[in-house]
N, C-alpha and C. Protein backbone atom coordinates (compact mmCIF):
# COMPACT_ATOMS: atom_id res chain seq x y z
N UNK A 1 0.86 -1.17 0.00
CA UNK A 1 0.00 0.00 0.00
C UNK A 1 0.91 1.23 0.00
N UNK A 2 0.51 2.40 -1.12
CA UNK A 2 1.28 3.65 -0.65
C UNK A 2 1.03 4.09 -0.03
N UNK A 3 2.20 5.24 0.15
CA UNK A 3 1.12 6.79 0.79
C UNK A 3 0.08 6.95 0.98
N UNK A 4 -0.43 7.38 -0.65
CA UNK A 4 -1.66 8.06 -0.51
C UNK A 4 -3.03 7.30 -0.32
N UNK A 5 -3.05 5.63 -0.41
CA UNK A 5 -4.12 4.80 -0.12
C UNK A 5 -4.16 4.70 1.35
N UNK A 6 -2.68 4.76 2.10
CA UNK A 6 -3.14 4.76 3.57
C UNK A 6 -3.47 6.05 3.83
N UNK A 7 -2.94 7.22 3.57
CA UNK A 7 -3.76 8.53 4.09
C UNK A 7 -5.41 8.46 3.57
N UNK A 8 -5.83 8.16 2.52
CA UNK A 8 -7.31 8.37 2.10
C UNK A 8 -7.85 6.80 3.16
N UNK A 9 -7.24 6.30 3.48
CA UNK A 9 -7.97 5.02 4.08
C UNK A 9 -7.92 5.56 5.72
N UNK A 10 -6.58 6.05 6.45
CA UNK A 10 -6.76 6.62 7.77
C UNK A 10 -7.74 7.22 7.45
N UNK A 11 -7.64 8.30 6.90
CA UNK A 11 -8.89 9.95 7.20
C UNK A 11 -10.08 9.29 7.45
N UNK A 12 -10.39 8.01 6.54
CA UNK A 12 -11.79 7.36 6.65
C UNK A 12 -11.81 6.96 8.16
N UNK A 13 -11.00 6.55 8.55
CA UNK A 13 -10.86 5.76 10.08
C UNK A 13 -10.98 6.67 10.96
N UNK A 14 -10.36 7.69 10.75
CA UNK A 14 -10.38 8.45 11.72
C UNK A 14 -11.83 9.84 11.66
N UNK A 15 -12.16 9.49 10.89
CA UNK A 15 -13.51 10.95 10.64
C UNK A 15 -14.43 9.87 11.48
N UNK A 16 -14.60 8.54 11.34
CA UNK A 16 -15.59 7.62 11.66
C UNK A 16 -15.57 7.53 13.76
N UNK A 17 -14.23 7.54 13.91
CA UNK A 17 -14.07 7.82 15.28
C UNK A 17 -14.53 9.39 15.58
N UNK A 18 -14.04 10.23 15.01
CA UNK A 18 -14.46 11.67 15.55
C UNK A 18 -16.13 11.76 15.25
N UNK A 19 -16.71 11.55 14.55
CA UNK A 19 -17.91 11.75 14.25
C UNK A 19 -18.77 11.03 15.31
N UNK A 20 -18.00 9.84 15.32
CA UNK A 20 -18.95 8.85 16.60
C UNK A 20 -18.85 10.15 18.03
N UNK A 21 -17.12 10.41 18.52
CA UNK A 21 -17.25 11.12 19.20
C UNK A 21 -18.58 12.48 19.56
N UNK A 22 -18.23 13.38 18.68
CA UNK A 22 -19.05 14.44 18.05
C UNK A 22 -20.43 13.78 18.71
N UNK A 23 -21.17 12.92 18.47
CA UNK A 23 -22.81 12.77 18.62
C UNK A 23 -22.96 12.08 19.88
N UNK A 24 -21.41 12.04 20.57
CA UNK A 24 -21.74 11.90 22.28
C UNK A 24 -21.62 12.94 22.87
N UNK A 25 -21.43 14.14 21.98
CA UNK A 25 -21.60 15.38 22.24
C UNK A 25 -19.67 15.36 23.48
N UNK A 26 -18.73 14.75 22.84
CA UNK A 26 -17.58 14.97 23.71
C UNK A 26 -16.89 16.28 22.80
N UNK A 27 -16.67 16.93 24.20
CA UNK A 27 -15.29 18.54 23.91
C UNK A 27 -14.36 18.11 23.09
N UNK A 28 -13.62 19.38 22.81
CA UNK A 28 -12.58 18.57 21.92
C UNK A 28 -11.61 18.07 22.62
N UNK A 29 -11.33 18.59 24.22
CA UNK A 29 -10.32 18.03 25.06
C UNK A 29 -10.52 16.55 24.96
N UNK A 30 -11.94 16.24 25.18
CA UNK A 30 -12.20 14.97 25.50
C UNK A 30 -11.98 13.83 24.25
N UNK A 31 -12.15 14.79 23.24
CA UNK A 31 -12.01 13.64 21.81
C UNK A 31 -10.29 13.21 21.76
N UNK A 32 -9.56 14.37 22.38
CA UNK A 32 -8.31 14.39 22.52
C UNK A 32 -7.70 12.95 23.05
N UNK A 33 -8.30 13.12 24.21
CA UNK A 33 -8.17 12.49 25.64
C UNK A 33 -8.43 10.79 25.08
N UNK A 34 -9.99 10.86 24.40
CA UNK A 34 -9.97 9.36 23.51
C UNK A 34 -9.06 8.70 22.91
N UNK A 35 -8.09 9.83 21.80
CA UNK A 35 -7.16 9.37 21.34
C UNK A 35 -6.10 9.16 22.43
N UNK A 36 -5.90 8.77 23.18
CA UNK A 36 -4.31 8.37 23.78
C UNK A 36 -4.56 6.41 23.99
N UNK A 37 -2.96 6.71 23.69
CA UNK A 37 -2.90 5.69 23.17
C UNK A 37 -3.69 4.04 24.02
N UNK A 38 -3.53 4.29 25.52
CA UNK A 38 -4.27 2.90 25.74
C UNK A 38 -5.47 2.78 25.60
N UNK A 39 -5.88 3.84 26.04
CA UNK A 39 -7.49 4.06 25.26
C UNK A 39 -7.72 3.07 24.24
N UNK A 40 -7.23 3.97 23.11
CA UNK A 40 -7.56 3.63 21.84
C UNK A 40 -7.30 1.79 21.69
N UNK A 41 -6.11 1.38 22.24
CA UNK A 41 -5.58 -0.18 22.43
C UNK A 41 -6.94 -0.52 22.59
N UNK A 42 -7.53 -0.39 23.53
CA UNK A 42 -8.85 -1.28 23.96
C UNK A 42 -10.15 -1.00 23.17
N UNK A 43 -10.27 0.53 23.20
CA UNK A 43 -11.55 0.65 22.16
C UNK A 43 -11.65 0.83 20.72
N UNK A 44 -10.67 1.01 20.24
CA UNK A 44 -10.88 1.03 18.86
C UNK A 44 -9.12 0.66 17.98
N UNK A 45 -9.57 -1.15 18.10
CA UNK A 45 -8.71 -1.77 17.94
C UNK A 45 -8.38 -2.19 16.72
N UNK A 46 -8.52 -1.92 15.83
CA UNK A 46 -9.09 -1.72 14.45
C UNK A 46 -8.18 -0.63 13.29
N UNK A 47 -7.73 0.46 14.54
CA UNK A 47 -7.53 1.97 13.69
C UNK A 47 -6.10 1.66 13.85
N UNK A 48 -5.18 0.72 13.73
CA UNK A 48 -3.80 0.58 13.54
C UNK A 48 -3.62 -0.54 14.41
N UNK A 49 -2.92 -1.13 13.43
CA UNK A 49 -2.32 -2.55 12.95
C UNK A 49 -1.10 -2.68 13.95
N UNK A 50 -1.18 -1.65 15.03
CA UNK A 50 0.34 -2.15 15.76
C UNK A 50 -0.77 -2.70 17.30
N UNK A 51 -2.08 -1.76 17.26
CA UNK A 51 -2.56 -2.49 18.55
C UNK A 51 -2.92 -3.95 18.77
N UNK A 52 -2.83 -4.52 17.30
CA UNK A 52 -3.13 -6.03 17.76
C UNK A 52 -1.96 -6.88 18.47
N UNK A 53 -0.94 -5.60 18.17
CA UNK A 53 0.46 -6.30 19.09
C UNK A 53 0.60 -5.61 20.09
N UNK A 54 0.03 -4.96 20.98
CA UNK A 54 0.01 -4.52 21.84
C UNK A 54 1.49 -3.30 21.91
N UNK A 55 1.45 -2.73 21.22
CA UNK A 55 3.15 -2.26 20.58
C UNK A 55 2.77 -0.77 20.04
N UNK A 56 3.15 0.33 20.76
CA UNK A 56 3.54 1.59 19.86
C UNK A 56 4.67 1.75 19.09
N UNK A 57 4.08 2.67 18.25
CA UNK A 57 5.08 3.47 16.69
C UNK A 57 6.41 4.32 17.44
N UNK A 58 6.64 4.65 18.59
CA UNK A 58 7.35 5.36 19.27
C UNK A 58 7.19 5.14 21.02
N UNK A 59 8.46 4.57 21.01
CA UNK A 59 9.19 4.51 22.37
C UNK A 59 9.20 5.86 23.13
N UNK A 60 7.76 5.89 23.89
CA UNK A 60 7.42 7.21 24.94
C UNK A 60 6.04 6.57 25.35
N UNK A 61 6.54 7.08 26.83
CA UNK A 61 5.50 6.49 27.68
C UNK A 61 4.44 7.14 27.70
N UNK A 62 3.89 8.26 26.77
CA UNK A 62 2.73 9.11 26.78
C UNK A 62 2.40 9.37 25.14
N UNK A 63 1.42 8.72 24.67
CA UNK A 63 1.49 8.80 23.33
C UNK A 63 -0.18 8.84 23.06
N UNK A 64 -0.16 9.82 21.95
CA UNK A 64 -1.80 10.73 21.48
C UNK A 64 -1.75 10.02 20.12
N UNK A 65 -2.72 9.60 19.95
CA UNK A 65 -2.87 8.81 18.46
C UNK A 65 -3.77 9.95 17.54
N UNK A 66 -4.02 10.53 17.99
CA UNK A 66 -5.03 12.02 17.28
C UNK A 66 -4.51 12.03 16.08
N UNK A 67 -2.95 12.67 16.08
CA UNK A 67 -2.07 13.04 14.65
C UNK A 67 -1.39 11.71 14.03
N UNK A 68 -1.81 10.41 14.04
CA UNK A 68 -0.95 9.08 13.48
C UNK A 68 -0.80 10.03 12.15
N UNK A 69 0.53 9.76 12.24
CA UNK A 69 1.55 10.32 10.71
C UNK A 69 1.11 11.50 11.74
N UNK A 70 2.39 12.62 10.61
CA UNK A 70 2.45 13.91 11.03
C UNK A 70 2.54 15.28 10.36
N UNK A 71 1.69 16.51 10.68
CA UNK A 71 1.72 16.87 9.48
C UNK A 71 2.83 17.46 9.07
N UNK A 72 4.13 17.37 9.73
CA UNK A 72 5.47 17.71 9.12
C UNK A 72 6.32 16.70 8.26
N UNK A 73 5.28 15.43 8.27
CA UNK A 73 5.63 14.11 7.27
C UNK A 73 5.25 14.62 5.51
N UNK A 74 6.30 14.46 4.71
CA UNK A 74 5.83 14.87 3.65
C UNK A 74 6.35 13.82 2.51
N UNK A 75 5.23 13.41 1.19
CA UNK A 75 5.39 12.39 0.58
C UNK A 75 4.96 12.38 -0.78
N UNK A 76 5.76 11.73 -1.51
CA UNK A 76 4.72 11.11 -3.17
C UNK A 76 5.19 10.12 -3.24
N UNK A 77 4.18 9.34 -3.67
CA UNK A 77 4.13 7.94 -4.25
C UNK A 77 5.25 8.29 -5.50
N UNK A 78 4.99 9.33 -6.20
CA UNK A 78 5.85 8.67 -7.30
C UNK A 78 7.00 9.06 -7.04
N UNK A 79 7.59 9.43 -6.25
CA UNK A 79 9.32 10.28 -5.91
C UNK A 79 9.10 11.23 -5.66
N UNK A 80 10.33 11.60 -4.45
CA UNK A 80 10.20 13.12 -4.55
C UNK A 80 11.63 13.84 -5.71
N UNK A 81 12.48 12.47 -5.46
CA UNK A 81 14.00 13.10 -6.52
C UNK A 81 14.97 12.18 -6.19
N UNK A 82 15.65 11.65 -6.92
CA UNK A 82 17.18 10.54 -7.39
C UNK A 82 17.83 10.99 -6.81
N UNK A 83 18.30 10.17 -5.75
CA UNK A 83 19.43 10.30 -5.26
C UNK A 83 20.46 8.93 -5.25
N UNK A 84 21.47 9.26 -6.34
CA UNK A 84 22.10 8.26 -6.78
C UNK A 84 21.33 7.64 -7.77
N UNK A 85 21.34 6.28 -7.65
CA UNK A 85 20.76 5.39 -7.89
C UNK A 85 19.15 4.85 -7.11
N UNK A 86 19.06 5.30 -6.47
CA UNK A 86 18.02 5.24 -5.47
C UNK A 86 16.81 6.23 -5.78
N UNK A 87 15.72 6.43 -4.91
CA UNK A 87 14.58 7.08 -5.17
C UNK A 87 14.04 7.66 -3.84
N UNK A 88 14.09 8.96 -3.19
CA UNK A 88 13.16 9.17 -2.56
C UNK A 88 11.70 9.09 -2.52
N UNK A 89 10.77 9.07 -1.07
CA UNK A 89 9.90 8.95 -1.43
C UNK A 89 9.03 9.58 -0.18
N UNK A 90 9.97 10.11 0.73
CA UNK A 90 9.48 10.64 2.02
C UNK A 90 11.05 11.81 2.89
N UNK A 91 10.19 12.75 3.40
CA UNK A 91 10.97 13.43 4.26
C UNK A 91 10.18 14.31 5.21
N UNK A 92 11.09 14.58 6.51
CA UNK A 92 10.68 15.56 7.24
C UNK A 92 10.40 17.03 6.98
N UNK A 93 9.18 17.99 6.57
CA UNK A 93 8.79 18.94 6.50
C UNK A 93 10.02 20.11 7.62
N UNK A 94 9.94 19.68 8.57
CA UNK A 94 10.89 20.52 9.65
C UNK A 94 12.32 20.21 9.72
N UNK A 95 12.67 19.07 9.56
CA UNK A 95 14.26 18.21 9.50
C UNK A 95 14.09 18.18 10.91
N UNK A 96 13.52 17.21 11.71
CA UNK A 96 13.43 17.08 12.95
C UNK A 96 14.82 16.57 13.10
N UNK A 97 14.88 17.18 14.36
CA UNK A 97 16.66 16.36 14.70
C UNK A 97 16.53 14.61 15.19
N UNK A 98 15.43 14.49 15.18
CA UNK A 98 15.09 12.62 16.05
C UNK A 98 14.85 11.87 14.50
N UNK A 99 14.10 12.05 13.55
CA UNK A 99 14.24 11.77 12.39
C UNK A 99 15.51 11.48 11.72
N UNK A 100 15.64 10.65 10.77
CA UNK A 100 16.52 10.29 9.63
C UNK A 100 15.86 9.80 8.69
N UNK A 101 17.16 9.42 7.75
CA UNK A 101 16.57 8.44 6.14
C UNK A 101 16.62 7.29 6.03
N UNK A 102 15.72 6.57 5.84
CA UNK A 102 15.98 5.68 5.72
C UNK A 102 16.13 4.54 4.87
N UNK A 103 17.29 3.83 4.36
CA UNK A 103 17.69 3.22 3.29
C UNK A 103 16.51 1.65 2.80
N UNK A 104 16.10 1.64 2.27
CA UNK A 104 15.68 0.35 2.04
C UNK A 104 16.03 0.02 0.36
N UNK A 105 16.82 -0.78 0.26
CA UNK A 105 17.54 -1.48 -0.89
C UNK A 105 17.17 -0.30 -2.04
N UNK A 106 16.56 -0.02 -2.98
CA UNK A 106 16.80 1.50 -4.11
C UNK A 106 15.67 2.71 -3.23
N UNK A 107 15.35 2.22 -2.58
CA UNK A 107 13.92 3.16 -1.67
C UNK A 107 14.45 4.17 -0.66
N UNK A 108 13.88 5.34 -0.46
CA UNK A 108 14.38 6.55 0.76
C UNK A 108 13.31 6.75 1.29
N UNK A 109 12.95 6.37 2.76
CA UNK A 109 12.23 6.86 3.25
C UNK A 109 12.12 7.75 4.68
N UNK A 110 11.68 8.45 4.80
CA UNK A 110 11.69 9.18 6.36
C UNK A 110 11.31 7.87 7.47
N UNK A 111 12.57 7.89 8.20
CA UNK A 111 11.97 7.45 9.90
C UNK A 111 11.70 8.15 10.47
N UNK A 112 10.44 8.21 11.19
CA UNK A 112 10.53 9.00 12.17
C UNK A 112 10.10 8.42 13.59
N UNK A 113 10.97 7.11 13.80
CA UNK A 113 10.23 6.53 14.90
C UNK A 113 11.44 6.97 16.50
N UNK A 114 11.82 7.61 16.09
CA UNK A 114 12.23 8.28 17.37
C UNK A 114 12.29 9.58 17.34
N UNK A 115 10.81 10.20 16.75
CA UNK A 115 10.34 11.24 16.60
C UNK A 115 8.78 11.25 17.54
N UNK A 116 8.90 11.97 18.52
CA UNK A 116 7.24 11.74 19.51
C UNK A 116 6.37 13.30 19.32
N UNK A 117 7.42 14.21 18.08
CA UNK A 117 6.46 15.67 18.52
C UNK A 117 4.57 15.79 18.31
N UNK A 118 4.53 14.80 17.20
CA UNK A 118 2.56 14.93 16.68
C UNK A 118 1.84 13.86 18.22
N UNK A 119 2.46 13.14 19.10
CA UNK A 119 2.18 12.61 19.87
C UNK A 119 2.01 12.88 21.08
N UNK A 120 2.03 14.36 21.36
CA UNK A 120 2.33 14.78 22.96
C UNK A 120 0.56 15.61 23.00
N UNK A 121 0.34 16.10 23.66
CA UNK A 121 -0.83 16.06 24.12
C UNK A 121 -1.08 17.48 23.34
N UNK A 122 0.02 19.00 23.90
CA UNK A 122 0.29 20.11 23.69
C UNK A 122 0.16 20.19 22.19
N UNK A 123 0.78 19.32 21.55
CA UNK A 123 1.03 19.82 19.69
C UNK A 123 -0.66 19.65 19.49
N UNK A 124 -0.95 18.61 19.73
CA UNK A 124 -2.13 18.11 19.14
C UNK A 124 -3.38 19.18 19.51
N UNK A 125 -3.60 19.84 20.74
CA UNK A 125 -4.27 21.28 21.25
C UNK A 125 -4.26 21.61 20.12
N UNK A 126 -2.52 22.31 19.76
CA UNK A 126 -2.05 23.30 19.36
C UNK A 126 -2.78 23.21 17.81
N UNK A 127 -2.50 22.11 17.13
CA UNK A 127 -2.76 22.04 15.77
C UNK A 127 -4.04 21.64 15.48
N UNK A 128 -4.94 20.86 16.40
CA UNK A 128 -6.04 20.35 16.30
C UNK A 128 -7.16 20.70 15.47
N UNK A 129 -7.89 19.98 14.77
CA UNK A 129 -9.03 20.66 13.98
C UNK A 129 -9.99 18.60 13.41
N UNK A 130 -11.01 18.85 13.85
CA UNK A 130 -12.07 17.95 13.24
C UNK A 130 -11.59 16.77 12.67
N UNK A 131 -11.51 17.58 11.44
CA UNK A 131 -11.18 17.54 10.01
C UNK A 131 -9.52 16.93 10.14
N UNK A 132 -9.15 15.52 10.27
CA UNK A 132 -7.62 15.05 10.41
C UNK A 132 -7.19 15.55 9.12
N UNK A 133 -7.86 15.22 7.69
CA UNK A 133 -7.12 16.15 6.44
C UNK A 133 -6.69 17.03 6.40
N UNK A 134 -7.71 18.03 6.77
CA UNK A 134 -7.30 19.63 6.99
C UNK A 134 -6.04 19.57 7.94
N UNK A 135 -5.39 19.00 9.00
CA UNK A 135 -4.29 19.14 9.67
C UNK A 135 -3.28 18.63 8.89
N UNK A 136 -3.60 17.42 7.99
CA UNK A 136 -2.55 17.10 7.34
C UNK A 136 -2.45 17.29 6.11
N UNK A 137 -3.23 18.53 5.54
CA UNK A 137 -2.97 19.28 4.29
C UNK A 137 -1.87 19.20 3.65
N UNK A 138 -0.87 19.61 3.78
CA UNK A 138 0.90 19.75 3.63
C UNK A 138 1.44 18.51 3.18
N UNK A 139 0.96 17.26 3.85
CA UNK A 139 2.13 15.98 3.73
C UNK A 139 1.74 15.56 2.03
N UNK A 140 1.16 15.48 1.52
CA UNK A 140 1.00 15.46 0.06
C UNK A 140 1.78 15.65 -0.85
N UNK A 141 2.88 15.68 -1.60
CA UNK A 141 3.03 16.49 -2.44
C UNK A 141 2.88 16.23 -4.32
C-alpha cells in the first residue's frame, strides 16, 4: 500500500471515530483524551495494525494517536527526486533532529520513529481541527 491509499484510508478511520465522538456530544479536550494511546488499544482496535500487538510506533510512555503520521511528514508515491541510484519517497517537512533516512535497498524513506512531537498532548491542542485532512494538508506532495 502507498502513501496516498493509507492517508485516504486513515482519514476514513479516523472521521468515523471523531464523528462517533461528536454525537456523544464529547469537547474537543475529550475527543483528545480518547485518542491516547491505551485508550484507543482497547476501544478502537481496528484503527492501527500495531494495537493487535500490543506495541507503539514510538518509544514514549505518553502517546496521542489524534495526529498518526504527522503533518510535518511529507510524501509522493511517485518520488520526490534521485538520489544516486536510489529514489526518494518521504521526508521531514521541519528536518526534525530525532528523524533520519531511511535506506531500504533502491527506496528513501523518512523514519521517524524516534520522533514523539505529533504525539504529545500540547502539539495536538495546538494544531487540532475535526477535520484530520485539513491538519494534514501539507504531507502530500
Amino acid at each position: 500500500m502507498g502513501y496516498n491509499d493509507w492517508f485516504d484510508k486513515h482519514a476514513i478511520k479516523h472521521k468515523t471515530i471523531v464523528d462517533k465522538l461528536i454525537a456523544k456530544n464529547f469537547t474537543k479536550e475529550e475527543i483528545i483524551d480518547y485518542f491516547e494511546f491505551d485508550n484507543m488499544l482497547k476501544k478502537e482496535v481496528d484503527f492501527c495494525p500495531l494495537y493487535a500487538k500490543n506495541k507503539k510506533c514510538h518509544d514514549t510512555k505518553y502517546l496521542n494517536c489524534y495526529l498518526c503520521a504527522c503533518p510535518n511528514f511529507r510524501f509522493n508515491d511517485e518520488g520526490i527526486q534521485k538520489v544516486k541510484n536510489k529514489t526518494q519517497y518521504s521526508f521531514c517537512g521541519i528536518d526534525s533532529k530525532d528523524g533520519r533516512q531511511g535506506i531500504y535497498g533502491v527506496k528513501i524513506h523518512q523514519d521517524c520513529t524516534k520522533c514523539t512531537v505529533p504525539h504529545k498532548k500540547e502539539y495536538v491542542l495546538k494544531h487540532f481541527d475535526y477535520e484530520w485532512k485539513k491538519v494534514m494538508h501539507k504531507c502530500i506532495l
